[in-house]
C-alpha atoms as a PDB file:
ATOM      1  CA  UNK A   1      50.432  13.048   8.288  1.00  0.00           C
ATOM      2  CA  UNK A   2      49.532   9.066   9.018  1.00  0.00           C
ATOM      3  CA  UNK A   3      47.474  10.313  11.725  1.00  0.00           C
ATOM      4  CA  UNK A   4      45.802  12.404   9.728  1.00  0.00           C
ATOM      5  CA  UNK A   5      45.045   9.487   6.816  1.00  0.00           C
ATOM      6  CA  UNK A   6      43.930   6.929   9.078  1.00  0.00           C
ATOM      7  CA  UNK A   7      41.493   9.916  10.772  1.00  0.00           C
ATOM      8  CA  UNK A   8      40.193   9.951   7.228  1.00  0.00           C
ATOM      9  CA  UNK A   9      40.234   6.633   6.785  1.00  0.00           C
ATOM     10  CA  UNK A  10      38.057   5.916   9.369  1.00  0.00           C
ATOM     11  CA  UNK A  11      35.599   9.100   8.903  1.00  0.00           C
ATOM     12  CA  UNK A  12      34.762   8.936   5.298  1.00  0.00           C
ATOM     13  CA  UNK A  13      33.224   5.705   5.215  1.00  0.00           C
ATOM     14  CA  UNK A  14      31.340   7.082   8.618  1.00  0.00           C
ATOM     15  CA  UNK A  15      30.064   9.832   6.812  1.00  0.00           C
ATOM     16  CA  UNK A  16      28.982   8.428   3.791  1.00  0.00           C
ATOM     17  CA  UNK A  17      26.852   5.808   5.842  1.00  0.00           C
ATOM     18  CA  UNK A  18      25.650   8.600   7.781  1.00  0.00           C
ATOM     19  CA  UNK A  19      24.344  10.243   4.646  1.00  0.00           C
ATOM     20  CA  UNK A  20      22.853   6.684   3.407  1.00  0.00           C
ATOM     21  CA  UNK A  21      21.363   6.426   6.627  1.00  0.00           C
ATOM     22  CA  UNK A  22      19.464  10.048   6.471  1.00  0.00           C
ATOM     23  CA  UNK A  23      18.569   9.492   2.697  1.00  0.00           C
ATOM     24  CA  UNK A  24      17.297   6.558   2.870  1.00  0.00           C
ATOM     25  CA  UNK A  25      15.178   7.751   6.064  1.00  0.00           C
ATOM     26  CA  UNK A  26      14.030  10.735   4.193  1.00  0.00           C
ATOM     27  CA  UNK A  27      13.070   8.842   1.553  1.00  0.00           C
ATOM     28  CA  UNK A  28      10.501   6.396   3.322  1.00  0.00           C
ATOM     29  CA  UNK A  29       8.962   9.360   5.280  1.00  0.00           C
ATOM     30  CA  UNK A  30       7.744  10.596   1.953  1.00  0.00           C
ATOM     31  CA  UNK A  31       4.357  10.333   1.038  1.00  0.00           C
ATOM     32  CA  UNK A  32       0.650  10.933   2.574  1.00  0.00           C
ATOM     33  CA  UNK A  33      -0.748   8.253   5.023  1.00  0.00           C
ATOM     34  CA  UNK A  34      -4.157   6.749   4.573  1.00  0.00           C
ATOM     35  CA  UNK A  35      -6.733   4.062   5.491  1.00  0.00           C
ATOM     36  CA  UNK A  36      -8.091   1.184   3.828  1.00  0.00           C
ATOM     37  CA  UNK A  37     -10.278  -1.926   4.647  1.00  0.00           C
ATOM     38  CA  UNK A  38      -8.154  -4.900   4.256  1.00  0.00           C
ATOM     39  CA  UNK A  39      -9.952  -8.386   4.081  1.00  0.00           C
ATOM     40  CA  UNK A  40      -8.623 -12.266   2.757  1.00  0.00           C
ATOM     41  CA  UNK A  41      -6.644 -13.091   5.874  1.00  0.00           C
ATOM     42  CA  UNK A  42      -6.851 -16.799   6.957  1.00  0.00           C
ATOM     43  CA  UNK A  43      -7.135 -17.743  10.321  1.00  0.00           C
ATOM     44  CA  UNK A  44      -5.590 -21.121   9.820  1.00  0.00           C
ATOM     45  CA  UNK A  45      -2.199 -19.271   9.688  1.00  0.00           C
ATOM     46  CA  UNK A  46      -0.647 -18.872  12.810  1.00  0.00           C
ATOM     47  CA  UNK A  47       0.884 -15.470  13.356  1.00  0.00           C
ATOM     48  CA  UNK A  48       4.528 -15.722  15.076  1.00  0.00           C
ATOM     49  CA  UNK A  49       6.762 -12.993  13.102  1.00  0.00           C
ATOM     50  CA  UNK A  50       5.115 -13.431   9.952  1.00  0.00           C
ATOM     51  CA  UNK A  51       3.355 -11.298   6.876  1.00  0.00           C
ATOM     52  CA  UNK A  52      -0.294 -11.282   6.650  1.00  0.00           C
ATOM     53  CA  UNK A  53      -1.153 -11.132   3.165  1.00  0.00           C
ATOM     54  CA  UNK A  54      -4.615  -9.321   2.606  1.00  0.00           C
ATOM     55  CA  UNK A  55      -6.923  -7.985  -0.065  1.00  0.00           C
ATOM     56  CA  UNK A  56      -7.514  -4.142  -0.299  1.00  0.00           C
ATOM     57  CA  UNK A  57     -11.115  -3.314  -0.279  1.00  0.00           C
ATOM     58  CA  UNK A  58     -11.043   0.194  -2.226  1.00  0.00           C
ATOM     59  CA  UNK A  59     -14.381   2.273  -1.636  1.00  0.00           C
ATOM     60  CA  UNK A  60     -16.637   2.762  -4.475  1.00  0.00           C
ATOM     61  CA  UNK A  61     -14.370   0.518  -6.865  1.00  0.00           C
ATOM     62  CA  UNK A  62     -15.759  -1.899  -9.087  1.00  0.00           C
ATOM     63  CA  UNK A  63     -12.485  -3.892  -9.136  1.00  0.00           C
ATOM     64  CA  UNK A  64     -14.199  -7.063  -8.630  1.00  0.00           C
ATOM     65  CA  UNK A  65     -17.682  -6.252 -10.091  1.00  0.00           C
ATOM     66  CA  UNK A  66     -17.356  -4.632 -13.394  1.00  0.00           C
ATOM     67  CA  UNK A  67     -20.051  -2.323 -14.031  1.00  0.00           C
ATOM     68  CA  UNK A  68     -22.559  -2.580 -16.948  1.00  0.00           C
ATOM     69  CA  UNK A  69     -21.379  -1.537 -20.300  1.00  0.00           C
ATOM     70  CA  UNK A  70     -18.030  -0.991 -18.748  1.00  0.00           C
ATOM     71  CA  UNK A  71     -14.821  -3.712 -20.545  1.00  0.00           C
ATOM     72  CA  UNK A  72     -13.558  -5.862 -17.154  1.00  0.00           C
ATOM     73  CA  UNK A  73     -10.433  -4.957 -15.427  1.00  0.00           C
ATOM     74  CA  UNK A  74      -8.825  -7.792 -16.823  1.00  0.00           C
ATOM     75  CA  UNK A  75      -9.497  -6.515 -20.220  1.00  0.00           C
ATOM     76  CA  UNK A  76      -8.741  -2.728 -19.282  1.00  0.00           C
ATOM     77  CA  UNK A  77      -5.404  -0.965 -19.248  1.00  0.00           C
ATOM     78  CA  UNK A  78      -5.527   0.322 -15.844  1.00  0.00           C
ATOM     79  CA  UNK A  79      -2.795   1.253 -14.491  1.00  0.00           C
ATOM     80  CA  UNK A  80      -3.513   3.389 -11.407  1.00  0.00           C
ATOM     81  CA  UNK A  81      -5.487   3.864  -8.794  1.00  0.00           C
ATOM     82  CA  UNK A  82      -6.761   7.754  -8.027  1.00  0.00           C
ATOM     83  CA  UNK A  83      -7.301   8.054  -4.526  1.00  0.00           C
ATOM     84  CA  UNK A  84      -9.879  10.610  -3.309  1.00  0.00           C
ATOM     85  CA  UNK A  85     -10.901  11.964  -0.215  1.00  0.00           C
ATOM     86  CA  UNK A  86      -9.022  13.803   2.492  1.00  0.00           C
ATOM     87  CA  UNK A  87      -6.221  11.685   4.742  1.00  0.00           C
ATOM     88  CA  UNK A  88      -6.536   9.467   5.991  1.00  0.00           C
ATOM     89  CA  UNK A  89     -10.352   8.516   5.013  1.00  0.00           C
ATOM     90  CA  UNK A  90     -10.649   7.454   1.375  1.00  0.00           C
ATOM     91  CA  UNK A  91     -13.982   9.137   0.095  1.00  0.00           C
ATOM     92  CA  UNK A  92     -13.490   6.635  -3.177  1.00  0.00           C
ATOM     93  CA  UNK A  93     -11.532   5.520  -5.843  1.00  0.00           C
ATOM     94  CA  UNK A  94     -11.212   5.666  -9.618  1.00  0.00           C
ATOM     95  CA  UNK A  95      -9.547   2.883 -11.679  1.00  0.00           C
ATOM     96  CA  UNK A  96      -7.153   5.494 -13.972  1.00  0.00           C
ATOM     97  CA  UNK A  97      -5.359   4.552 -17.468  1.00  0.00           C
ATOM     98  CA  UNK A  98      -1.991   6.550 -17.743  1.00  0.00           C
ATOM     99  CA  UNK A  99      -3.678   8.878 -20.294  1.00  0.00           C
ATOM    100  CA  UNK A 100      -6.323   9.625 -17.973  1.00  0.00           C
ATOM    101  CA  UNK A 101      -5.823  13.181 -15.978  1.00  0.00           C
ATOM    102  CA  UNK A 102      -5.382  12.802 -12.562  1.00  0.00           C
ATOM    103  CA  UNK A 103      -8.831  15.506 -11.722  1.00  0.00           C
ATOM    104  CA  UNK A 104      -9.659  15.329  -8.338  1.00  0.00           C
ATOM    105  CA  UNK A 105      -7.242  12.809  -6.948  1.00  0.00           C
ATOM    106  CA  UNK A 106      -5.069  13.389  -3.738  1.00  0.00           C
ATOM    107  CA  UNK A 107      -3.056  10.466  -4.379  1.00  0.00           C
ATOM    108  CA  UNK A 108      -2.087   8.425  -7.225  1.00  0.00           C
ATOM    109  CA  UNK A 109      -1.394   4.517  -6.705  1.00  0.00           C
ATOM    110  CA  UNK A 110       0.064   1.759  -8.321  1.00  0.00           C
ATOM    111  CA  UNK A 111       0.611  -1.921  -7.746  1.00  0.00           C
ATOM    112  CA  UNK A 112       4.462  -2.481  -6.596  1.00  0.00           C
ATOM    113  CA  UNK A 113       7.002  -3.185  -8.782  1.00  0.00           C
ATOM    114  CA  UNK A 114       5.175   0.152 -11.486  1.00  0.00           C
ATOM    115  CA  UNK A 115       7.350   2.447 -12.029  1.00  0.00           C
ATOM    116  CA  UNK A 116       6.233   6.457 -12.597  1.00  0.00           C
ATOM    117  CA  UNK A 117       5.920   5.723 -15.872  1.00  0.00           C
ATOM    118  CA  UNK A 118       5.373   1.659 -16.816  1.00  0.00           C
ATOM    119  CA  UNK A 119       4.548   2.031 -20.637  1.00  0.00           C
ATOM    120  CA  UNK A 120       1.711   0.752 -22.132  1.00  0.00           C
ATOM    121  CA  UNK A 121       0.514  -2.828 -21.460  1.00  0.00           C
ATOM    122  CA  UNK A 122       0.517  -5.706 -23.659  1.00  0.00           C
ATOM    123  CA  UNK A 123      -2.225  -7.281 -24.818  1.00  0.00           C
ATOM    124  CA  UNK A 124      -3.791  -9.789 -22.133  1.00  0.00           C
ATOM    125  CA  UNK A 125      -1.691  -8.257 -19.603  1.00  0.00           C
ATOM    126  CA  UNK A 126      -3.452  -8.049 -16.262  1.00  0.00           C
ATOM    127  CA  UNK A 127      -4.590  -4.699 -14.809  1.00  0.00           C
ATOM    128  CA  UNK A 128      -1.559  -3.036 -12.305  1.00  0.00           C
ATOM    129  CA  UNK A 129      -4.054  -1.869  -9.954  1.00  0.00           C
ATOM    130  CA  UNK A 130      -2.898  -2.313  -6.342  1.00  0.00           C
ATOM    131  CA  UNK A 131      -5.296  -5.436  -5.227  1.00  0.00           C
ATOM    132  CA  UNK A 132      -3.138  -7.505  -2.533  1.00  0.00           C
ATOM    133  CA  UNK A 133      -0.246  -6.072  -0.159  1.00  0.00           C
ATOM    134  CA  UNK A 134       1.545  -8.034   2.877  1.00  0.00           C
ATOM    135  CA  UNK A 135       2.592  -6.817   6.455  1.00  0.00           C
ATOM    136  CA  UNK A 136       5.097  -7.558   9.049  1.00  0.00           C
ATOM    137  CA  UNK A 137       3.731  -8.831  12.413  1.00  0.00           C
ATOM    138  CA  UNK A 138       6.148  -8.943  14.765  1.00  0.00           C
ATOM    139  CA  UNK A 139       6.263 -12.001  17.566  1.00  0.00           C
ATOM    140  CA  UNK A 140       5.216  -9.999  20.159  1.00  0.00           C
ATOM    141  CA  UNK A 141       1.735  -8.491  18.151  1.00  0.00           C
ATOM    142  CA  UNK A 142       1.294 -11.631  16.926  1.00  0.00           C
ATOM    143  CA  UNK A 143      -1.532 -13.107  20.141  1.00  0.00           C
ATOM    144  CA  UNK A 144      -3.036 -10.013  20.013  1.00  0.00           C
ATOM    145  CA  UNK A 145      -3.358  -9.587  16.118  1.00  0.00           C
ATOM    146  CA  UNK A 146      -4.347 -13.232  15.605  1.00  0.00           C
ATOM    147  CA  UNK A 147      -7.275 -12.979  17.716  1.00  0.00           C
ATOM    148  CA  UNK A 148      -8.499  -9.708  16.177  1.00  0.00           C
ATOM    149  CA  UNK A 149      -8.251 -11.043  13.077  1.00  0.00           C
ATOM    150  CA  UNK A 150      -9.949 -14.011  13.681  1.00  0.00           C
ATOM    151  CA  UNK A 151     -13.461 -12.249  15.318  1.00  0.00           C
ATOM    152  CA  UNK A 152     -15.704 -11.824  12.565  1.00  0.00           C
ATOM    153  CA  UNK A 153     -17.443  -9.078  14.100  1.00  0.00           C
ATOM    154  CA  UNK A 154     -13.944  -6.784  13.655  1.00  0.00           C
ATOM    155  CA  UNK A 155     -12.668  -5.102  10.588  1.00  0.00           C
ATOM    156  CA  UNK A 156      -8.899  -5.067   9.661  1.00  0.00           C
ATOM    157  CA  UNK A 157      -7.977  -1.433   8.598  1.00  0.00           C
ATOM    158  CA  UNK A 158      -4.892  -0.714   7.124  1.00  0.00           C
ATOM    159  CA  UNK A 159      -2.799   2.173   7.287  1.00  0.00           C
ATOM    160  CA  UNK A 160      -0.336   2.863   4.622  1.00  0.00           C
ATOM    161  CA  UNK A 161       1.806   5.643   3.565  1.00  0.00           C
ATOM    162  CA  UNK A 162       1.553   6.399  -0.274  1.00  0.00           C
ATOM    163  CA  UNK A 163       4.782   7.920  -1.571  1.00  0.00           C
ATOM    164  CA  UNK A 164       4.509  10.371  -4.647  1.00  0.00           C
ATOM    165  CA  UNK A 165       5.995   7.933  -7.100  1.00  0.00           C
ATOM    166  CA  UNK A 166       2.570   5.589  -6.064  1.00  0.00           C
ATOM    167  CA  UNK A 167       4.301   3.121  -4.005  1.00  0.00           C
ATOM    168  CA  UNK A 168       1.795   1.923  -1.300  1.00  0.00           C
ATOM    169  CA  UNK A 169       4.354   1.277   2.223  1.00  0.00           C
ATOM    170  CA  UNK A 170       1.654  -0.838   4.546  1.00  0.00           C
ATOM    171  CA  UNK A 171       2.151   0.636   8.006  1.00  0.00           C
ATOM    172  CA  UNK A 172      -0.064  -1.273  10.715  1.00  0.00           C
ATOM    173  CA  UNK A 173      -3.349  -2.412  10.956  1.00  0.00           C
ATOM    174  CA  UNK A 174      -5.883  -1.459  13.449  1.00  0.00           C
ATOM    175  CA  UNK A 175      -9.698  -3.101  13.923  1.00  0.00           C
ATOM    176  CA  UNK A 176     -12.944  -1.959  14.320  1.00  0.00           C
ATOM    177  CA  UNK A 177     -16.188  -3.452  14.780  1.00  0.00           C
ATOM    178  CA  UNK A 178     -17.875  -4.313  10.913  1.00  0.00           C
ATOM    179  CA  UNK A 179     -19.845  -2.143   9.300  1.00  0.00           C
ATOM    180  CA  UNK A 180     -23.701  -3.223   8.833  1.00  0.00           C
ATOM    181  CA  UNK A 181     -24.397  -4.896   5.898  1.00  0.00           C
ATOM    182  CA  UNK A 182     -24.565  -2.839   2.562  1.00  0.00           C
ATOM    183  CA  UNK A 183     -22.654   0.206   3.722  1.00  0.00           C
ATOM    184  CA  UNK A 184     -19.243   0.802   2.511  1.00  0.00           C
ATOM    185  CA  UNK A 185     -16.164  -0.138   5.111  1.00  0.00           C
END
């Protein structure tokens, strides 16, 4: 019978890390992958196991030019982002208030820390559309990375997983030479 209580003991903890373990790797393998532009990174910052924090560059999104007759995104109450297009290319994307209906959109996103369901915002509260992200370089990417980062003639292109709750999970980033001026990245 002690045999038999130290067995379980031992196994139930086991098992119940086991099942953390699968959950929580079920969890993050949620979610449809896709591929954004990514710009902001400064070369002065020396890569050795560190995040690069970047800017998103959303196709066809006004999110830094307002367009005429339109109230600013700082005035607005988005609160999503509706991804079109078919993964991983992003076609374009629509700035999206919570009472908006989600129409053609293959993927719904929202800055971190938005819930499924934030509320409304308060007045002079600042737009929760996803605008900046960060990602993990590890020491040995970091040469590599640093010097594609650093050519001007490359573009940074993130890919990130976005999970159905609109949680954007940055993945890795890949480069490619720059688009010519005036066409969309």
């Amino acid at each position: 019978m002690r045999g038999l209580l130290r067995t379980l003991a031992i196994m139930l903890p086991l098992a119940g890390l086991a099942y953390t373990w699968h959950a929580t790797r079920q969890s993050a393998a949620q979610g449809v992958e896709w591929d954004v532009a990514v710009t902001g990174y400064d070369p002065r910052d020396l890569l050795r196991g560190h995040y690069i924090r970047f800017t998103y560059v959303w196709p066809d999104d006004s999110l830094t030019t307002p367009t005429p007759g339109t109230v600013t995104d700082e005035a607005s109450s988005a609160t999503r982002l509706c991804i079109e297009g078919e993964a991983p290319a992003i076609r374009r994307t629509i700035r999206m208030t919570d009472e908006d209906q989600a129409g053609d959109c293959q993927g719904i996103a929202r800055a971190a820390g938005q819930g499924a369901h934030p509320g409304p915002m308060a007045p002079g509260q600042i737009s929760s559309v996803p605008r900046e992200g960060r990602l993990f370089v590890p020491q040995s990417e970091a040469a590599g990375m640093e010097r594609a980062l650093t050519d001007p003639a490359q573009q940074a292109i993130l890919r990130f997983r976005l999970k159905p709750n609109g949680e954007i999970i940055p993945l890795r980033l890949s480069f490619q030479p720059k688009p010519a001026a005036g066409a969309q990245p």
